[in-house]
Protein backbone atom coordinates (compact mmCIF):
# COMPACT_ATOMS: atom_id res chain seq x y z
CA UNK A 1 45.84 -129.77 163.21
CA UNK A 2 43.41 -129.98 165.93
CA UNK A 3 39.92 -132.06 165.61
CA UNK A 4 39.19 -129.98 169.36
CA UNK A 5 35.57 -127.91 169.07
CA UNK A 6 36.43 -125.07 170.03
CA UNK A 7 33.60 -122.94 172.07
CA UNK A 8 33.00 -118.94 171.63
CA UNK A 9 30.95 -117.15 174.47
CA UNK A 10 30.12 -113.42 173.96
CA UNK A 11 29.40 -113.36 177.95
CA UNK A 12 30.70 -114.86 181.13
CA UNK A 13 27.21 -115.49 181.97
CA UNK A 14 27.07 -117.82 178.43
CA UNK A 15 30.27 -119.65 180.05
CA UNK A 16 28.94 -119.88 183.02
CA UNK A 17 25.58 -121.18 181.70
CA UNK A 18 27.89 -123.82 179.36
CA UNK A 19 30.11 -124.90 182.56
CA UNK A 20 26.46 -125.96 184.54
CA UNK A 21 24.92 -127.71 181.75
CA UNK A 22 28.24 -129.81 180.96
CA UNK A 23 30.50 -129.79 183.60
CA UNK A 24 29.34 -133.56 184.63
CA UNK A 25 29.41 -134.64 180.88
CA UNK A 26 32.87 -132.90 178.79
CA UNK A 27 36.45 -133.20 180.73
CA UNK A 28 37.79 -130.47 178.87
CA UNK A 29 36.73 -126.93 177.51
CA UNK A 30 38.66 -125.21 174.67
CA UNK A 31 37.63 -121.30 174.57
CA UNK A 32 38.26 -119.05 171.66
CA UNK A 33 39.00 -115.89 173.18
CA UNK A 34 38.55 -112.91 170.31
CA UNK A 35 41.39 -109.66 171.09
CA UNK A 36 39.60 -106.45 171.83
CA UNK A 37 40.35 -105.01 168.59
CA UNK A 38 38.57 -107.05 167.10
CA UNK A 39 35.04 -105.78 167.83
CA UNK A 40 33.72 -109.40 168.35
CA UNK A 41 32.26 -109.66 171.59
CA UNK A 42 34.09 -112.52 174.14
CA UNK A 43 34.69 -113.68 177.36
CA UNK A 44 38.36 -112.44 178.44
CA UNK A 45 41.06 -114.62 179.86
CA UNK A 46 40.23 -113.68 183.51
CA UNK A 47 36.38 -114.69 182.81
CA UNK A 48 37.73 -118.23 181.58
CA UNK A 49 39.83 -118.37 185.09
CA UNK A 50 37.37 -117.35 187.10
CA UNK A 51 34.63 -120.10 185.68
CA UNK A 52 37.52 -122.89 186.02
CA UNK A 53 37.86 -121.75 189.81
CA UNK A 54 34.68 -121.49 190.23
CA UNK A 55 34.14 -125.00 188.71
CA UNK A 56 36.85 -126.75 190.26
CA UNK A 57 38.91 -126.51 187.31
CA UNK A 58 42.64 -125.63 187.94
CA UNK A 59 44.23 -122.66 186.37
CA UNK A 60 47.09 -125.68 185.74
CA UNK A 61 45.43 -126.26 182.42
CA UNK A 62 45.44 -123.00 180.76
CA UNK A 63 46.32 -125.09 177.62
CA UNK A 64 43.01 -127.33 177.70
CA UNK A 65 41.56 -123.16 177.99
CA UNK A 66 43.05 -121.82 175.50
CA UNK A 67 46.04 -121.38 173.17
CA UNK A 68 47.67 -118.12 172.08
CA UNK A 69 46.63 -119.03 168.78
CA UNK A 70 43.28 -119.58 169.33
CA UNK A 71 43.23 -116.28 170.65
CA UNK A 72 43.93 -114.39 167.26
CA UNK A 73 40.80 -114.58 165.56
């Protein structure tokens, strides 16, 4: 089992808001992403992509991103 904290963000803007105020602290990010059908509110995979690039992450680590698993909440 995984001791990882996993984050939830409702928003890319909450991501994006995470990513600035830890990107120079945490050297990975591990993002629960909820399925649509779900009616939780979440970031989608292409917001988590587009923070990493936009970070100077690398799409390489989808992993440390998240996990299919993860994914069904």
């Amino acid at each position: 089992m995984s001791t990882k904290t996993h984050h939830t963000f409702e928003t890319p803007e909450q991501l994006h808001a995470w990513l600035q105020a830890h990107h120079a602290s945490e050297t990975e990010l591990w993002v629960r992403i909820f399925k649509k059908a779900t009616g939780q509110p979440s970031v989608t995979w292409d917001d988590c992509v587009g923070a990493a690039i936009a970070w100077g992450g690398s799409t390489g680590y989808a992993r440390a991103w998240t996990t299919p698993r993860s994914c069904s909440a």
